[in-house]
C-alpha atoms as a PDB file:
ATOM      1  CA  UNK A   1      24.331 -17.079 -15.872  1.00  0.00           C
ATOM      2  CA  UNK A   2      23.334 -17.769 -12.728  1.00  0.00           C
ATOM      3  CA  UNK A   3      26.230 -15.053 -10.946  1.00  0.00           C
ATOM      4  CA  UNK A   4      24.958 -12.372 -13.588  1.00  0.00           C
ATOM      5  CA  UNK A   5      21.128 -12.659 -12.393  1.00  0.00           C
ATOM      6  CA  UNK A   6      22.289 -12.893  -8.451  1.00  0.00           C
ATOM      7  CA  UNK A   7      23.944  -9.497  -9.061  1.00  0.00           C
ATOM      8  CA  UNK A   8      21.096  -7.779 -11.352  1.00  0.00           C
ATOM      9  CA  UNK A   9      18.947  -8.948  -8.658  1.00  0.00           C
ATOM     10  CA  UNK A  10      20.810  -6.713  -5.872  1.00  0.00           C
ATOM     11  CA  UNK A  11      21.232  -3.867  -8.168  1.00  0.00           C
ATOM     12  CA  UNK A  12      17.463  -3.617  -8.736  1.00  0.00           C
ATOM     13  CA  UNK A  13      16.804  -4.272  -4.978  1.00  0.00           C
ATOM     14  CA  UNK A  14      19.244  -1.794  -3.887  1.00  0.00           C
ATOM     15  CA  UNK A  15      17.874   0.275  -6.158  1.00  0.00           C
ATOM     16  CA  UNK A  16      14.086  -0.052  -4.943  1.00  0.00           C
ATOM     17  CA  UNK A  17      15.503   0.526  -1.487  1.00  0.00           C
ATOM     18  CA  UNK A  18      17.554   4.009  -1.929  1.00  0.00           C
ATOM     19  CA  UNK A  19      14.452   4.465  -4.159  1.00  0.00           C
ATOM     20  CA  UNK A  20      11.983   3.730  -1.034  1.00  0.00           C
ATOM     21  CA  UNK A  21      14.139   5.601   1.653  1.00  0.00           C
ATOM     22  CA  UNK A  22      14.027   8.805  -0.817  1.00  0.00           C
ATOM     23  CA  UNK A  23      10.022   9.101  -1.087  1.00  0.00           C
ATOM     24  CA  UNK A  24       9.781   9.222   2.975  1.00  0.00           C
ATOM     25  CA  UNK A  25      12.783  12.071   3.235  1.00  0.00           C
ATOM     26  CA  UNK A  26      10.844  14.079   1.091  1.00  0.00           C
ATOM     27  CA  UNK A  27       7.485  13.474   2.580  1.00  0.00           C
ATOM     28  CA  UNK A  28       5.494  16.926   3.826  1.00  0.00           C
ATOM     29  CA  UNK A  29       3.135  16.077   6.018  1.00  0.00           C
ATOM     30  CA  UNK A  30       5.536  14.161   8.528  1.00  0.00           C
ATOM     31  CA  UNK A  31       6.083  14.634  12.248  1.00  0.00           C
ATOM     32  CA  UNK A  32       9.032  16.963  12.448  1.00  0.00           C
ATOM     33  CA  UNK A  33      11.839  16.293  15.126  1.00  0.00           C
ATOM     34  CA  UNK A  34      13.494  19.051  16.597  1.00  0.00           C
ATOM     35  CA  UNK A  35      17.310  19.055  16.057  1.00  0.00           C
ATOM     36  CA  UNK A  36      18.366  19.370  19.837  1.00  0.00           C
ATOM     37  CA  UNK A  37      20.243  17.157  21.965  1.00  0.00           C
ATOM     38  CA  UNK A  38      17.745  15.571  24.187  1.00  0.00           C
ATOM     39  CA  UNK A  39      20.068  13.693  27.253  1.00  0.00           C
ATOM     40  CA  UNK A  40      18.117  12.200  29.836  1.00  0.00           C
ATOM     41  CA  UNK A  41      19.070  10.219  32.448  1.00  0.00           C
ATOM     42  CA  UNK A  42      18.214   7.243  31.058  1.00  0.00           C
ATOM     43  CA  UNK A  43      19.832   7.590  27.765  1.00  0.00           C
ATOM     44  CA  UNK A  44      23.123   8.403  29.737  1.00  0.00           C
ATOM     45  CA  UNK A  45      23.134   5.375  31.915  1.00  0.00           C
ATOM     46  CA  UNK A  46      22.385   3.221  29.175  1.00  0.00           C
ATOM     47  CA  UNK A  47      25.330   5.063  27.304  1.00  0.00           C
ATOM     48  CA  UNK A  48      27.453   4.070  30.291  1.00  0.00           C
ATOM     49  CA  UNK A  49      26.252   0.798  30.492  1.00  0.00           C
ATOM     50  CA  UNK A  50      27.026   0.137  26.632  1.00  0.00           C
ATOM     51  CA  UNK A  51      31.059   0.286  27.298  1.00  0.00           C
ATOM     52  CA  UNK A  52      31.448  -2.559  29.979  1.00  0.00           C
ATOM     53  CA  UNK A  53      28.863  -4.600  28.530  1.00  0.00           C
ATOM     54  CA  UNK A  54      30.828  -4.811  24.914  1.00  0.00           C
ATOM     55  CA  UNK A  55      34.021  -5.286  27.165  1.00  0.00           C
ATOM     56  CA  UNK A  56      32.784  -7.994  28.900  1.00  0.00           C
ATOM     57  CA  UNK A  57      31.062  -9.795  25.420  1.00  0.00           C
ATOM     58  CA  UNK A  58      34.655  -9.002  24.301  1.00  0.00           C
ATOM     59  CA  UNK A  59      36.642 -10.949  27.086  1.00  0.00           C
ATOM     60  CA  UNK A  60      33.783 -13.695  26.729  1.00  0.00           C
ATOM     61  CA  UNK A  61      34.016 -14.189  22.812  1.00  0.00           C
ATOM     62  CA  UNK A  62      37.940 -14.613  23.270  1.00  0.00           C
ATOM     63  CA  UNK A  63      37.556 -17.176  26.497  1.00  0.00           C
ATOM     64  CA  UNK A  64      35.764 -19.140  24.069  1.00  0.00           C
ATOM     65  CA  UNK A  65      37.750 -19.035  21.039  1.00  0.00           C
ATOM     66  CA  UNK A  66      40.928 -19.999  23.207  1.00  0.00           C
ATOM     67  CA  UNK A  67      38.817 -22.898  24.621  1.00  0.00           C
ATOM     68  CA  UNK A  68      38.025 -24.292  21.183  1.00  0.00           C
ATOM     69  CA  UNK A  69      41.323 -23.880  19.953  1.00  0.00           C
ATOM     70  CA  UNK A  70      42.769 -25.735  22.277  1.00  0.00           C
ATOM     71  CA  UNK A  71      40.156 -28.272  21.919  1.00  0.00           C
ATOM     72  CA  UNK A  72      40.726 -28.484  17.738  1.00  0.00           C
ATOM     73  CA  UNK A  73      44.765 -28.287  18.244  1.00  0.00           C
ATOM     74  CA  UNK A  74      44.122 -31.284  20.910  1.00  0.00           C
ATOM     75  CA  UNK A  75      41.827 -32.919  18.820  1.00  0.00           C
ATOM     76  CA  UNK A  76      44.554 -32.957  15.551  1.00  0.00           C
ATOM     77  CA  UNK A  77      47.359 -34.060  17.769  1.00  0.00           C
ATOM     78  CA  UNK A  78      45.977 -36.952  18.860  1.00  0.00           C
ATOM     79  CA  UNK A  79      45.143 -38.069  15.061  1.00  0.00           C
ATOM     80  CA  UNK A  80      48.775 -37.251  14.178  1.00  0.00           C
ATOM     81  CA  UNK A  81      50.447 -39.403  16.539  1.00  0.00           C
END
């Protein structure tokens, strides 16, 4: 009973949502945006900054998965022995 609610409950808030997002892409009186590329100097260094940065998180995140590894396959070996 209790899975069957949980998953109404999404449907009817995904729902609302797509419902919600719908009423402001139709709205008239809104600011309109022009469709052009707008590249400033800023935007492009922070473009160029994006790549290294997720490299370096990258390099980080698997430094300290091999670290706790290790740490877990040390930790069982010593309770098997």
């Amino acid at each position: 009973m209790k899975k069957i609610t949980r998953q109404l409950n999404t449907l009817l808030v995904s729902a609302v949502l797509c419902f919600s997002f719908s009423i402001t892409t139709f709205a008239e009186n809104t600011v309109k945006y022009s469709n052009e590329l707008t590249i400033t100097p800023i935007r492009v260094f922070f473009a160029i900054l994006i790549i290294p940065a997720f490299i370096v998180t990258e390099i980080a995140f698997e430094k300290i998965r091999e670290k706790r590894v290790e740490k877990r396959n040390k930790k069982y070996g010593k309770d098997k022995e």
